[in-house]
Protein backbone atom coordinates (compact mmCIF):
# COMPACT_ATOMS: atom_id res chain seq x y z
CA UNK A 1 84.78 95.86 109.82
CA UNK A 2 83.99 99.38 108.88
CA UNK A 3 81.48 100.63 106.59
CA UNK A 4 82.55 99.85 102.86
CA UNK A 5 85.17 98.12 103.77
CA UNK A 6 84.34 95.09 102.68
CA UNK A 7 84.54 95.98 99.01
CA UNK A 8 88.42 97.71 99.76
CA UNK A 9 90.72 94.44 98.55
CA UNK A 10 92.77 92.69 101.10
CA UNK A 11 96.61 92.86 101.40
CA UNK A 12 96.41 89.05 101.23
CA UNK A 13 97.41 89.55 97.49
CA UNK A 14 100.16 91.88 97.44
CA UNK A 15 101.59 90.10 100.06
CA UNK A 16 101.58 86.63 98.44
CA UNK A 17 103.25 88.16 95.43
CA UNK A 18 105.92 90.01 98.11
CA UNK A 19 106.92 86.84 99.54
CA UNK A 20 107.16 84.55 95.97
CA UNK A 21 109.37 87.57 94.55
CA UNK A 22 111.50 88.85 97.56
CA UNK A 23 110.84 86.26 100.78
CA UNK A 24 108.97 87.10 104.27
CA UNK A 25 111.21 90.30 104.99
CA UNK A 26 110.12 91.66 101.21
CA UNK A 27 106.72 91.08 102.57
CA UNK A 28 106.80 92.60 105.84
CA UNK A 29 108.64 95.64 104.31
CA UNK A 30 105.62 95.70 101.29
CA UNK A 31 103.20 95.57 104.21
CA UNK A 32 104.58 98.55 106.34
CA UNK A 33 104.43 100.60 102.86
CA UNK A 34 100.80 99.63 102.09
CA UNK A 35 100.04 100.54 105.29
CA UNK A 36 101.44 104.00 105.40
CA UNK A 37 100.95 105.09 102.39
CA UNK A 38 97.78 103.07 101.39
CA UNK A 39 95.72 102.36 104.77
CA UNK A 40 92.64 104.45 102.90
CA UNK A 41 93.18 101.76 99.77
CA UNK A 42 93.20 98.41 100.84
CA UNK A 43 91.66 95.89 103.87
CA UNK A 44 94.34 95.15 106.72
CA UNK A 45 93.20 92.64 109.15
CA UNK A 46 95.01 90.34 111.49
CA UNK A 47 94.47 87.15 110.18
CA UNK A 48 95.82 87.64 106.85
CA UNK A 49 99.21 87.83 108.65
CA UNK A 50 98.46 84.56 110.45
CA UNK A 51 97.11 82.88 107.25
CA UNK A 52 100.48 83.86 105.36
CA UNK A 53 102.54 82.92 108.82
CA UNK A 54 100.69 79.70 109.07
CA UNK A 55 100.94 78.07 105.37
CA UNK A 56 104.45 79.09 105.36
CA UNK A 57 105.23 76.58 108.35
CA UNK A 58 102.63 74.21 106.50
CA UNK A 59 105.13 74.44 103.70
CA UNK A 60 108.39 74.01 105.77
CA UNK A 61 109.22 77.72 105.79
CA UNK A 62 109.72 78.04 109.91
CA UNK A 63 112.36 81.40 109.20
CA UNK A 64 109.63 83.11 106.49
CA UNK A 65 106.67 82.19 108.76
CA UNK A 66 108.76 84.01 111.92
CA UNK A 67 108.66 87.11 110.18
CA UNK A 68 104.88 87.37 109.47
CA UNK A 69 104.02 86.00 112.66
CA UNK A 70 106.13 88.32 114.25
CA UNK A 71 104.90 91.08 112.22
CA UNK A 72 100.86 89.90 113.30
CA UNK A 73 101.87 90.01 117.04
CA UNK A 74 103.67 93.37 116.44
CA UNK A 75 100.45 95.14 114.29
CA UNK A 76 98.36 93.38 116.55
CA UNK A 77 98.94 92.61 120.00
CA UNK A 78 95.64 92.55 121.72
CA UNK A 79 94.50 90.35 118.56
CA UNK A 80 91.74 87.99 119.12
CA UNK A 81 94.32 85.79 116.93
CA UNK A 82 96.86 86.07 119.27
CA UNK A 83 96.84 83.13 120.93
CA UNK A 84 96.81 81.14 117.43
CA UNK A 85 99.80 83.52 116.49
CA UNK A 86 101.99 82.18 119.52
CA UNK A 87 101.20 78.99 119.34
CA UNK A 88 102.28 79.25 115.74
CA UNK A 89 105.58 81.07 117.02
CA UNK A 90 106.27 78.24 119.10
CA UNK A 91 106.27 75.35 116.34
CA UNK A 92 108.21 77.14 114.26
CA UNK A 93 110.92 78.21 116.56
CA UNK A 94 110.93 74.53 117.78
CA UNK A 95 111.66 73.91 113.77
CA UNK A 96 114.49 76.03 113.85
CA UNK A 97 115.78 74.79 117.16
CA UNK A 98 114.98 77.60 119.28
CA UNK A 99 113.92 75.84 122.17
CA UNK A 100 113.81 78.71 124.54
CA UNK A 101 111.81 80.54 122.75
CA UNK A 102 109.29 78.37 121.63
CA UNK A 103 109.05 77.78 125.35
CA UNK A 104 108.41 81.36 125.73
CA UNK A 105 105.76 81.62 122.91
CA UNK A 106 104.16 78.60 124.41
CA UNK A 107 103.62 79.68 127.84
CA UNK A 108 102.22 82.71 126.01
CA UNK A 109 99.49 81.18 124.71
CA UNK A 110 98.60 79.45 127.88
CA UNK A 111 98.17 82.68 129.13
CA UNK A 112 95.33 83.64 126.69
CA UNK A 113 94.09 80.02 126.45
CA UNK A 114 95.09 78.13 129.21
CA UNK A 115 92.53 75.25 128.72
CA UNK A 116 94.85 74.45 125.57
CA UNK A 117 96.21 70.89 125.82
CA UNK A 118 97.56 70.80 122.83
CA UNK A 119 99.76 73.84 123.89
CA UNK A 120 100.41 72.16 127.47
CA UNK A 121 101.57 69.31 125.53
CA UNK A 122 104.42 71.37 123.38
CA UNK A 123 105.19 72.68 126.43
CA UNK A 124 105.62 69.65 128.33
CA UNK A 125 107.71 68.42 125.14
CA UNK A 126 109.99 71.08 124.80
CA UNK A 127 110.62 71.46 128.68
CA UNK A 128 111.48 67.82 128.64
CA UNK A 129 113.89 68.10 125.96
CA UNK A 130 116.66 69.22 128.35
């Protein structure tokens, strides 16, 4: 965190009210404004994408929490998060039936955590699904 910006407000805000009034793509596209146009204004940080991504598949949103997962691994690829962010990916492409990929998202996050058996067991699950 840079100096004074911890008293710059988070996009965690905007965003919630983005996604209640317009969905995750309303979101994403509020996000990629604030950012352009606002970067000097507000607090961007990883994990507020993987918060949002996260309690939407807590809430049985797998297609909303796609799009701000996606967006956290595109803003953010060498994330410290990254690895939570895949795994994420995974369960919620297994939700909508996208086997492959969730097989791709979980081999991902073996890669940055392979002592994960909780990922190795997804894994194992989807690859036996066949």
């Amino acid at each position: 965190m840079q100096p004074g910006e911890e008293k710059m407000p988070s996009i965690f805000e905007p965003m919630y009210h983005g996604l209640k009034h317009g969905g995750a793509e309303s979101a994403a596209d509020l996000y990629q404004e604030l950012k352009r146009n606002h970067a000097d204004d507000s607090r961007f940080t990883e994990f507020d994408l993987l918060v949002i991504g996260d309690k939407l598949l807590e809430n049985g949103e797998p297609d909303q929490a796609l799009v701000m997962l996606e967006l956290s691994l595109a803003e953010y690829p060498e994330s410290p998060y990254a690895y939570d962010v895949n795994y994420d990916l995974a369960l919620a492409h297994r939700e909508l039936g996208n086997r492959r990929d969730a097989i791709r998202c979980c081999r991902r996050a073996l890669e940055l955590k392979p002592e994960s058996r909780m990922v190795a067991r997804l894994l194992g699950e989807l690859e036996a699904a066949d």
